[in-house]
C-alpha atoms as a PDB file:
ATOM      1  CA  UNK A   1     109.422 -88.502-187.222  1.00  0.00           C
ATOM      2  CA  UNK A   2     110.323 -89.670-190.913  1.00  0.00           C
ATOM      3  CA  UNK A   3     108.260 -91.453-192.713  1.00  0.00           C
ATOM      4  CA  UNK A   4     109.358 -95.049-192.403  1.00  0.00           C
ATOM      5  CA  UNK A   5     111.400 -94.642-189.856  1.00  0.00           C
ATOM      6  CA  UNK A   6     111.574 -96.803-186.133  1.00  0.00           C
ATOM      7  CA  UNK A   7     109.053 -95.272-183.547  1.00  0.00           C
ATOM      8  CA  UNK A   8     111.198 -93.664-180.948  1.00  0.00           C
ATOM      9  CA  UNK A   9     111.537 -96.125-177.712  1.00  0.00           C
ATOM     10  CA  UNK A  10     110.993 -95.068-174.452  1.00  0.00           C
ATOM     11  CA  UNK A  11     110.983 -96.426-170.721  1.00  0.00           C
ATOM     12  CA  UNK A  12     108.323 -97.337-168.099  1.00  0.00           C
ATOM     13  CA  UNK A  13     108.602 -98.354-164.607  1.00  0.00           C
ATOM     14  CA  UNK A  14     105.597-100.076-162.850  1.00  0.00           C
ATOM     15  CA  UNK A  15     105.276-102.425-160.103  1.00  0.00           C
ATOM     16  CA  UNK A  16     106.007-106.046-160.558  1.00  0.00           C
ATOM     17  CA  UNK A  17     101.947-106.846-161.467  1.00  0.00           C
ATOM     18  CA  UNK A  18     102.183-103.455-164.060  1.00  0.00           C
ATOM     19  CA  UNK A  19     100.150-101.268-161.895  1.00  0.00           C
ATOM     20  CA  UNK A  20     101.227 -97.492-162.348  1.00  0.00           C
ATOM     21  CA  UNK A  21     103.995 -96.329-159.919  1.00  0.00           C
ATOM     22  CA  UNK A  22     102.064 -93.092-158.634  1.00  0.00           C
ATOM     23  CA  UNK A  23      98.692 -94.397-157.662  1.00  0.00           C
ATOM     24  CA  UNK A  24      99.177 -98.184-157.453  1.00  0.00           C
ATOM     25  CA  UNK A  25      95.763 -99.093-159.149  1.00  0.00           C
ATOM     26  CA  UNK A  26      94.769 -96.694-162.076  1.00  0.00           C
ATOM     27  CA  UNK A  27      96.510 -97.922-165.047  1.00  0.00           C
ATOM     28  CA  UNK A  28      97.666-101.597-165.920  1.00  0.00           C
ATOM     29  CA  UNK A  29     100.946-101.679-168.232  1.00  0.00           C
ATOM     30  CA  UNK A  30     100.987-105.636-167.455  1.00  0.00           C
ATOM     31  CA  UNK A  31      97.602-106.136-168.657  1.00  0.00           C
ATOM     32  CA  UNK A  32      97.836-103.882-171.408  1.00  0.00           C
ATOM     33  CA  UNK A  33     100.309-105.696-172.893  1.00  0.00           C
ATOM     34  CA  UNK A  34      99.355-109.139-172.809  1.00  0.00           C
ATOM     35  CA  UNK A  35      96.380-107.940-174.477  1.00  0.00           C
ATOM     36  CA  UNK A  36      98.191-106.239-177.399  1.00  0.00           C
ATOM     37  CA  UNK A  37      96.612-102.865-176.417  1.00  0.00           C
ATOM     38  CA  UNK A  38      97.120 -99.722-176.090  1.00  0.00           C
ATOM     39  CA  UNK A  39      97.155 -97.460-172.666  1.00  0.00           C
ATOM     40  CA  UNK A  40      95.194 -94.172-173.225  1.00  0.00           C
ATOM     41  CA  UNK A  41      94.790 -91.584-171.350  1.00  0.00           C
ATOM     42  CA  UNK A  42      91.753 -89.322-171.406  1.00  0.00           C
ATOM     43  CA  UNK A  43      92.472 -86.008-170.354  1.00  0.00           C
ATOM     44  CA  UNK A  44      91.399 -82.227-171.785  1.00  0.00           C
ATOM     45  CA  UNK A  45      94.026 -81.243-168.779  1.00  0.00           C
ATOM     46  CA  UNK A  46      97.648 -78.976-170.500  1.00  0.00           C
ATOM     47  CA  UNK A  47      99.956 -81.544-171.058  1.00  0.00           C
ATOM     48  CA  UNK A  48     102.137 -80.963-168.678  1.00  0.00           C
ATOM     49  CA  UNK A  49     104.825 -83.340-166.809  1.00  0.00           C
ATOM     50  CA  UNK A  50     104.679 -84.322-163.343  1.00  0.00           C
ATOM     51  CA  UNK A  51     101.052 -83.818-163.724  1.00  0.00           C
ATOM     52  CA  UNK A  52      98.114 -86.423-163.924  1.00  0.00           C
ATOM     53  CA  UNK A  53      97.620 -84.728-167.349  1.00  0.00           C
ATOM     54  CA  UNK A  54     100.168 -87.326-168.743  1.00  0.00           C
ATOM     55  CA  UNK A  55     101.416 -90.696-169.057  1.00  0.00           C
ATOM     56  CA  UNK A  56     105.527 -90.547-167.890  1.00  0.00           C
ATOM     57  CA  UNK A  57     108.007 -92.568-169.622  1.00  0.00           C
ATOM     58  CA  UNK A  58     111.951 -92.435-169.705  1.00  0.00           C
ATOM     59  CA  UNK A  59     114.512 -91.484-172.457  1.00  0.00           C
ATOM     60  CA  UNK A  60     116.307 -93.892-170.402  1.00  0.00           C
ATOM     61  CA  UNK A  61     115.785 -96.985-168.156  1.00  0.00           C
ATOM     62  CA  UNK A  62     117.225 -94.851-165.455  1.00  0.00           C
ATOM     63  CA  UNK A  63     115.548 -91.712-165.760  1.00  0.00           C
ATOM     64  CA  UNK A  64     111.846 -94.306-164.880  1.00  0.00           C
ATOM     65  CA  UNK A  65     112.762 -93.478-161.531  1.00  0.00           C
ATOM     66  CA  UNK A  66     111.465 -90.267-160.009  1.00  0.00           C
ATOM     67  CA  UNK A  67     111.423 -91.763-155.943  1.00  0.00           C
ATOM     68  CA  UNK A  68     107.676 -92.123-155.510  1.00  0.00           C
ATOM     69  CA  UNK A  69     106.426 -94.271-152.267  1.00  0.00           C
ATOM     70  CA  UNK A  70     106.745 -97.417-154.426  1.00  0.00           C
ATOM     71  CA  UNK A  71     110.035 -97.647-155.613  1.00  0.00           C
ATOM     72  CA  UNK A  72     111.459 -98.213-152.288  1.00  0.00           C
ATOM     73  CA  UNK A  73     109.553-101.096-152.102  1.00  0.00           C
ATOM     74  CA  UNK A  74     112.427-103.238-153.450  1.00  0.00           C
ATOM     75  CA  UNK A  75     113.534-103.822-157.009  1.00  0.00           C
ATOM     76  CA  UNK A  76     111.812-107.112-156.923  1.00  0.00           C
ATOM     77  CA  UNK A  77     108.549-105.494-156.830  1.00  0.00           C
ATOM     78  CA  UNK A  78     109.585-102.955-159.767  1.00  0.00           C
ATOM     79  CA  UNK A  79     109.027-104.289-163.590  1.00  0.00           C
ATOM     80  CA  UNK A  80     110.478-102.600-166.689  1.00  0.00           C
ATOM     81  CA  UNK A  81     109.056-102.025-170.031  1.00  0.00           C
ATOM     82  CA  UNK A  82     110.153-100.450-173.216  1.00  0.00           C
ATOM     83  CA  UNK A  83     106.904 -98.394-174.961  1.00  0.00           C
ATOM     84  CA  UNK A  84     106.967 -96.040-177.462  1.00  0.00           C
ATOM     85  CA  UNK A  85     104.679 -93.205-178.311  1.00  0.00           C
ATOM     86  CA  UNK A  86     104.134 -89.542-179.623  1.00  0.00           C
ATOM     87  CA  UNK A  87     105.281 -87.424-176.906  1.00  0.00           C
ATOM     88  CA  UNK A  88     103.575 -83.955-176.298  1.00  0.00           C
ATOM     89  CA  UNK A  89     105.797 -82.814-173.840  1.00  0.00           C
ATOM     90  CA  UNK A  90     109.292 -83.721-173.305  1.00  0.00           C
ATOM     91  CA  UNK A  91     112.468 -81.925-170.625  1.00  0.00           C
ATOM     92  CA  UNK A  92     115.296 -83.993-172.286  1.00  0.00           C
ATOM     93  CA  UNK A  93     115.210 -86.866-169.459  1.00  0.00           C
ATOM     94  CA  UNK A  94     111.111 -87.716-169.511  1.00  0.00           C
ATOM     95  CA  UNK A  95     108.284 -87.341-171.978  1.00  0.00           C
ATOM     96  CA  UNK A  96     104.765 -86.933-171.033  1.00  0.00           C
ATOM     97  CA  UNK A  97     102.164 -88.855-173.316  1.00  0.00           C
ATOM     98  CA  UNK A  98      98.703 -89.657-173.729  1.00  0.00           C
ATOM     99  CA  UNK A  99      98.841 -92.945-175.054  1.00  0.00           C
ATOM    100  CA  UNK A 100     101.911 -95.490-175.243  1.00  0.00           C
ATOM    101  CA  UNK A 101     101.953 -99.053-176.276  1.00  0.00           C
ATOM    102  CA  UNK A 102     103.934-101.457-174.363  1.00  0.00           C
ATOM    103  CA  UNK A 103     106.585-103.292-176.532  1.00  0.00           C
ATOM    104  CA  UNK A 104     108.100-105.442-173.670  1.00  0.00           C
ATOM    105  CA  UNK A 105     108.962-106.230-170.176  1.00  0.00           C
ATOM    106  CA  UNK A 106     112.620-105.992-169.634  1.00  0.00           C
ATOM    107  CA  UNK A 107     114.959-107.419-167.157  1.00  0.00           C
ATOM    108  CA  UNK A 108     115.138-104.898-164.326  1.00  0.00           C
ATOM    109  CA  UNK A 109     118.565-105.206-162.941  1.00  0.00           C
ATOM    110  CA  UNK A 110     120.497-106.247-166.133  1.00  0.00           C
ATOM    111  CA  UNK A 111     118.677-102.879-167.806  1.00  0.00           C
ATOM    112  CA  UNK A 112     119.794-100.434-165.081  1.00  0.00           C
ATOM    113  CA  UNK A 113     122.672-102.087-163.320  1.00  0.00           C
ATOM    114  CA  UNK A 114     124.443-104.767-165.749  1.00  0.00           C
ATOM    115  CA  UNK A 115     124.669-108.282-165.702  1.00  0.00           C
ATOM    116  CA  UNK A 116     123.387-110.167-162.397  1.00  0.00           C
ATOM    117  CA  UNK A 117     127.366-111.253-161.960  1.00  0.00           C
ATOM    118  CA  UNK A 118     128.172-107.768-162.389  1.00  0.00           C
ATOM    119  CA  UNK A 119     125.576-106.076-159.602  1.00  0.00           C
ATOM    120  CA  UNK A 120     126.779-109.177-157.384  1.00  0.00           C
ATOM    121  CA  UNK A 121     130.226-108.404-157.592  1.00  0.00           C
ATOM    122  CA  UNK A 122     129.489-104.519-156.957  1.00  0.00           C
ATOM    123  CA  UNK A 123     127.548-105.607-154.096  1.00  0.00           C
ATOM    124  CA  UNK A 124     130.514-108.075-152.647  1.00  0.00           C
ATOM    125  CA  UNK A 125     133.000-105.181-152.660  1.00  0.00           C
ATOM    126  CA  UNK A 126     130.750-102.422-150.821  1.00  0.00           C
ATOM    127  CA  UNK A 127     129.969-105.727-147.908  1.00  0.00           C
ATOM    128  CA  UNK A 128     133.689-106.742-147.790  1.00  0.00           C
ATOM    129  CA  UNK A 129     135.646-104.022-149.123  1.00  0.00           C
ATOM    130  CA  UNK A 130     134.279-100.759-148.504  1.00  0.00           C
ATOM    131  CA  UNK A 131     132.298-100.908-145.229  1.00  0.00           C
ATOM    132  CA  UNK A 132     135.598-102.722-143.273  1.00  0.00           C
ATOM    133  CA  UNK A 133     137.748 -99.165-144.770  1.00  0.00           C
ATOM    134  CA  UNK A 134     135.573 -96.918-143.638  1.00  0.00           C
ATOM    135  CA  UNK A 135     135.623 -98.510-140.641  1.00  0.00           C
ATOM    136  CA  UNK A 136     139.065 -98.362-140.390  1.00  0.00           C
ATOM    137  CA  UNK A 137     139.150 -94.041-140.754  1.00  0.00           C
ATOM    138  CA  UNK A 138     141.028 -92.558-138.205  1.00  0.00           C
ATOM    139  CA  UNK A 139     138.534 -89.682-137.331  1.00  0.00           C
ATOM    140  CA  UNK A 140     135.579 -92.761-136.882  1.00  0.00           C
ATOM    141  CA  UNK A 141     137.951 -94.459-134.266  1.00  0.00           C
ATOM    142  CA  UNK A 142     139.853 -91.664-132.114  1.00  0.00           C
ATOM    143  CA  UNK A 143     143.085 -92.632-129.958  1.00  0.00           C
ATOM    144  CA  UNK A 144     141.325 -90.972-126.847  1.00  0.00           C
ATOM    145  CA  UNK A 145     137.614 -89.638-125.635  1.00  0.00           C
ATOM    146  CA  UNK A 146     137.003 -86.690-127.323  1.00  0.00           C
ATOM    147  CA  UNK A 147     137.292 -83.431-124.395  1.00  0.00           C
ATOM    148  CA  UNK A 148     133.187 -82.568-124.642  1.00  0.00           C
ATOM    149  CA  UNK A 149     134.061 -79.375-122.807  1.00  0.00           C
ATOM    150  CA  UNK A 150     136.444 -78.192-125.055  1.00  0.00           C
ATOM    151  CA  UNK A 151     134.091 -79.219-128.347  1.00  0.00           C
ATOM    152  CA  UNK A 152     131.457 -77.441-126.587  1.00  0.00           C
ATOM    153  CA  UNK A 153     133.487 -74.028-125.836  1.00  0.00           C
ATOM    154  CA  UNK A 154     134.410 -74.181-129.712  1.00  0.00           C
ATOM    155  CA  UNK A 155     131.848 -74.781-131.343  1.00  0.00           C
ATOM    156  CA  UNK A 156     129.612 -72.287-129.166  1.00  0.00           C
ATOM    157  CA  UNK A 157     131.863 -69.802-130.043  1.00  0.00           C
ATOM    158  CA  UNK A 158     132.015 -70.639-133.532  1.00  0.00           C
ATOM    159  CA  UNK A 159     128.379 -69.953-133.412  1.00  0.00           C
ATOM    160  CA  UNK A 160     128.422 -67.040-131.391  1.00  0.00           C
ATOM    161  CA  UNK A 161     130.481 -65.784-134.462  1.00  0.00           C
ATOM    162  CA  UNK A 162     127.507 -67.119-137.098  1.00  0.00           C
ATOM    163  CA  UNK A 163     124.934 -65.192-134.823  1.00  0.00           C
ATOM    164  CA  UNK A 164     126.556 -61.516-136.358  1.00  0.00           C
ATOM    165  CA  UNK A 165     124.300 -62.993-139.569  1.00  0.00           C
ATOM    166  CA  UNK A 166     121.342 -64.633-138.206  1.00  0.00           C
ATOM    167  CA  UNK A 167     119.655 -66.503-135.317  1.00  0.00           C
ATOM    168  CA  UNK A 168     121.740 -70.066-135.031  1.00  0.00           C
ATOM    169  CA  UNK A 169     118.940 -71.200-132.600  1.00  0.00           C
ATOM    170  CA  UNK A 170     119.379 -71.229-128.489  1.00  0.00           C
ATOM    171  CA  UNK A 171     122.929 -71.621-126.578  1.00  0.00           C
ATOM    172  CA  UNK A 172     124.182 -73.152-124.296  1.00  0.00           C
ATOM    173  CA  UNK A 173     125.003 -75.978-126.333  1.00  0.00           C
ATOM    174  CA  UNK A 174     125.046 -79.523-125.275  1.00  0.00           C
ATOM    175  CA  UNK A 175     127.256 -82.772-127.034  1.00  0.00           C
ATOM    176  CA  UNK A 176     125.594 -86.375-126.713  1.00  0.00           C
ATOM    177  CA  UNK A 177     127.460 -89.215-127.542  1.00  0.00           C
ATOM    178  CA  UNK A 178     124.626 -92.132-127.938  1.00  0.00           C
ATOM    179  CA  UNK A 179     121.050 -92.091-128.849  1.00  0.00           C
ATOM    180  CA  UNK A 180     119.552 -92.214-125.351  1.00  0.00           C
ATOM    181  CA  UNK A 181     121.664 -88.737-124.328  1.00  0.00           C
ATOM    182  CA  UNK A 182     119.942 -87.309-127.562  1.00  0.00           C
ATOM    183  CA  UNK A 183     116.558 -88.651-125.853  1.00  0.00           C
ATOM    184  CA  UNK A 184     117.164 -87.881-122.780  1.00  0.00           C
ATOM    185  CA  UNK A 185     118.226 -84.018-124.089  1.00  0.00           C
ATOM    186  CA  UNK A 186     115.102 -83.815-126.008  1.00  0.00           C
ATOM    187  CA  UNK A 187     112.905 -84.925-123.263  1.00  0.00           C
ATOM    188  CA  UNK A 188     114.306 -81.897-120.932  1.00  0.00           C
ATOM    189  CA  UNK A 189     114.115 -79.634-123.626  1.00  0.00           C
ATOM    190  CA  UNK A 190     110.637 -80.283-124.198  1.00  0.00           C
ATOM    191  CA  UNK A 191     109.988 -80.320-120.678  1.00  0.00           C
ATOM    192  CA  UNK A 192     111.280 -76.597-119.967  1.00  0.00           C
ATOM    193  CA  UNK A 193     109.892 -75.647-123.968  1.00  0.00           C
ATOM    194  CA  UNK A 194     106.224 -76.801-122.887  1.00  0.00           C
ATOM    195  CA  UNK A 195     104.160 -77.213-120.009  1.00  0.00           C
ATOM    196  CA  UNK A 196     104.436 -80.653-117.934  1.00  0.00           C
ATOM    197  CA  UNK A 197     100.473 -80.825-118.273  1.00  0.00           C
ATOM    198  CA  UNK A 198     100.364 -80.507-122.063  1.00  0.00           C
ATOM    199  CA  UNK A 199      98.779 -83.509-124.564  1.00  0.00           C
ATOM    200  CA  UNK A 200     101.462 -85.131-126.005  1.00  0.00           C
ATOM    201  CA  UNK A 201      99.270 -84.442-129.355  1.00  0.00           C
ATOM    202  CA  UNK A 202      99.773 -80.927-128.739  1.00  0.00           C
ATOM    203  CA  UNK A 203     103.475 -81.283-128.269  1.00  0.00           C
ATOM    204  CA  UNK A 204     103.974 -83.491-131.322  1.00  0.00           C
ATOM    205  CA  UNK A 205     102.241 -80.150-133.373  1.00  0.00           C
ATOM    206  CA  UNK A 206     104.251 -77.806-131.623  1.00  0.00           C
ATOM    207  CA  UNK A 207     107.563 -79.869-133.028  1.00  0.00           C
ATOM    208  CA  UNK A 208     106.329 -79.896-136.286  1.00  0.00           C
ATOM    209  CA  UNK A 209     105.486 -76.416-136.416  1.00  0.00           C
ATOM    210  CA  UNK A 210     109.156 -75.645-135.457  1.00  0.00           C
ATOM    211  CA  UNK A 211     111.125 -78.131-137.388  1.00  0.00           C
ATOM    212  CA  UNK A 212     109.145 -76.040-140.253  1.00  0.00           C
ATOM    213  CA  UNK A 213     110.061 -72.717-139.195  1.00  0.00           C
ATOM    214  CA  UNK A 214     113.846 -73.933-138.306  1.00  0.00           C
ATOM    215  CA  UNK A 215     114.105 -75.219-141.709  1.00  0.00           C
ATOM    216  CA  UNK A 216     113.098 -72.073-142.715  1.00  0.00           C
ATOM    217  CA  UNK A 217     115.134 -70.022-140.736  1.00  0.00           C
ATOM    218  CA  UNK A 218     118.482 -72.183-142.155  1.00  0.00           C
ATOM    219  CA  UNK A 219     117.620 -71.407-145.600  1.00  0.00           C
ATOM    220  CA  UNK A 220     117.504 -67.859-144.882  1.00  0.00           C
ATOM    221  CA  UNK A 221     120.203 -67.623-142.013  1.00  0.00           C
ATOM    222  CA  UNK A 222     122.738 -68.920-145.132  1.00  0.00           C
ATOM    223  CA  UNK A 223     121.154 -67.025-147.368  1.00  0.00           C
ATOM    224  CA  UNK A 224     122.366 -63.735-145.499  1.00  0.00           C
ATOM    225  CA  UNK A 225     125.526 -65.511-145.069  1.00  0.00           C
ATOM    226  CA  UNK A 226     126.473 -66.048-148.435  1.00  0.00           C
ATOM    227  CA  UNK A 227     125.066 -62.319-149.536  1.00  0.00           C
ATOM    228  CA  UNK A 228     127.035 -61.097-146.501  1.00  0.00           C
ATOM    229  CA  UNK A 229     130.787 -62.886-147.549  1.00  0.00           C
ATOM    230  CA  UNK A 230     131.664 -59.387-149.605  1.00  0.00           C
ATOM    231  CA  UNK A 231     129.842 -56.831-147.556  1.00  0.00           C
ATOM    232  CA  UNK A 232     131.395 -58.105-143.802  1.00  0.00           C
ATOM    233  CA  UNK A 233     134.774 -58.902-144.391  1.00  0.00           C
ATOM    234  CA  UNK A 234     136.226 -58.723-141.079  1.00  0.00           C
ATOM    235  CA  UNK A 235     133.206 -61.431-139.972  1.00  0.00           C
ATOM    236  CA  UNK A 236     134.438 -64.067-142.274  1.00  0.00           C
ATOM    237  CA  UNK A 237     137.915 -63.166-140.629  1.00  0.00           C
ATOM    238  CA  UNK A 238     136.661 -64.264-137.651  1.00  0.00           C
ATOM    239  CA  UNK A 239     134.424 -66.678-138.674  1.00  0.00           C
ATOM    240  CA  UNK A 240     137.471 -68.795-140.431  1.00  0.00           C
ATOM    241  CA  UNK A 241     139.623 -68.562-137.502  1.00  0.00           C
ATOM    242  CA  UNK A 242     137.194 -70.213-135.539  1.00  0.00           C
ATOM    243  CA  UNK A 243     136.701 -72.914-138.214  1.00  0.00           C
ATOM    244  CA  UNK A 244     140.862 -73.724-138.088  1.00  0.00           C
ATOM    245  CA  UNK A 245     140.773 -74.179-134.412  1.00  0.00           C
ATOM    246  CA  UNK A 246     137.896 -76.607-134.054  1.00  0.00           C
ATOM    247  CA  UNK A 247     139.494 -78.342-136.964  1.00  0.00           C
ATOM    248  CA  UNK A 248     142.981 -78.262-135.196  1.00  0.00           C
ATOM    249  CA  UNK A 249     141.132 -79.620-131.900  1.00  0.00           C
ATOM    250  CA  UNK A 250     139.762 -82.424-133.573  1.00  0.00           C
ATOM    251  CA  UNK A 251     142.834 -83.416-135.571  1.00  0.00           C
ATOM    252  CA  UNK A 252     144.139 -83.579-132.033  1.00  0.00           C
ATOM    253  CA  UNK A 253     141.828 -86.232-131.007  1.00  0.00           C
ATOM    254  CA  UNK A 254     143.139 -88.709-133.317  1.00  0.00           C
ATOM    255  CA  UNK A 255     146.609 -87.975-133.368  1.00  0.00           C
END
């Protein structure tokens, strides 16, 4: 930095008493200020961001927010200051530090958002604007019951087709309409999965374990998709055709 010239200003998000956003109780930015203090850090740790070897602060007010556990808390709880410091790490959006000094809180909302009127007006036309359009999309409110044995038939074949690249999970299919179907579907597929006499402990595992391995089955599954797009033509022949008749089915629906 020049001699003479401004420190450089950064960004700091904290809850609404200054506590630190990623353990709730270690460092005070609140305090700290009112005080006319500095916050250090002491740390022999690489500085390194994302790390506990570092204080975090913003090039922006926006870029304070990472989506830790506390900033879903409500913006209400959430205070903003502007600090400055000599960064020793730095990607372009955050800086890592060990010590900053806290210039001043800031107004939240009017920082990140604009002016109160603004944010209400914003807020006004999602409630009365937005929402009632969406509503109003022909594909959310069909002319007729969708034909669940047709949907079914397509889109098992349509997978059937996905299956020349990877596992797309057990078949027959079934289509629910409301949230107790989906229970009720889930219930009998645990049922014939597991044995009637297991702990429900054991069965809450068991579904983690294989959300985990499905999630990692999708990655890879597309992953041999995509590598496969040049290698199996006549598969994504197929695989299209099916696509532009469950399409044409569902345009169909709300004709």
């Amino acid at each position: 930095m020049p001699t003479g010239a401004a420190p450089p200003i950064y960004y700091k998000l904290t809850t609404h008493d200054g506590w630190d956003l990623y353990t709730g109780a270690t460092i005070n930015y609140r305090e700290a200020h009112e005080r006319g203090e500095a916050v250090r850090l002491e740390s022999t740790a690489a500085a390194k961001l994302c790390t506990a070897a570092v204080l975090h602060a913003g090039h922006t007010p926006r870029a304070t927010f990472s989506g830790l556990a506390r900033e879903w808390t409500g913006l209400d709880k959430l205070a903003l200051w502007e600090v400055t410091g000599v960064p020793l790490v730095d990607d372009g959006r955050k800086a890592g530090f060990r010590e900053l000094r806290v210039l001043r809180e800031l107004g939240l909302i009017e920082t990140v958002y604009g002016a109160w009127e603004d944010f209400g007006a914003r807020t006004r036309w999602i409630a009365e604007e937005l929402i009632p359009a969406v509503r109003r999309i022909p594909w959310l409110r069909p002319r007729r019951p969708p034909e669940v044995e047709l949907i079914e038939a397509l889109v098992t074949e349509h997978l059937l087709a996905l299956g020349e690249a990877g596992d797309v999970g057990p078949l027959p299919l079934r289509v629910v309409t409301t949230i107790t179907a989906a229970a009720d579907a889930a219930d009998a597929a645990d049922a014939a999965a597991y044995d009637a006499d297991a702990a429900a402990a054991a069965a809450a595992d068991a579904a983690d374990a294989a959300a985990d391995a499905a999630a990692a089955a999708a990655a890879a599954f597309y992953w041999r998709l995509w590598a496969s797009r040049r290698s199996r033509p006549a598969y994504w022949t197929r695989y299209n055709a099916t696509m532009l008749r469950m399409v044409e089915a569902m345009l169909a629906a709300v004709e």
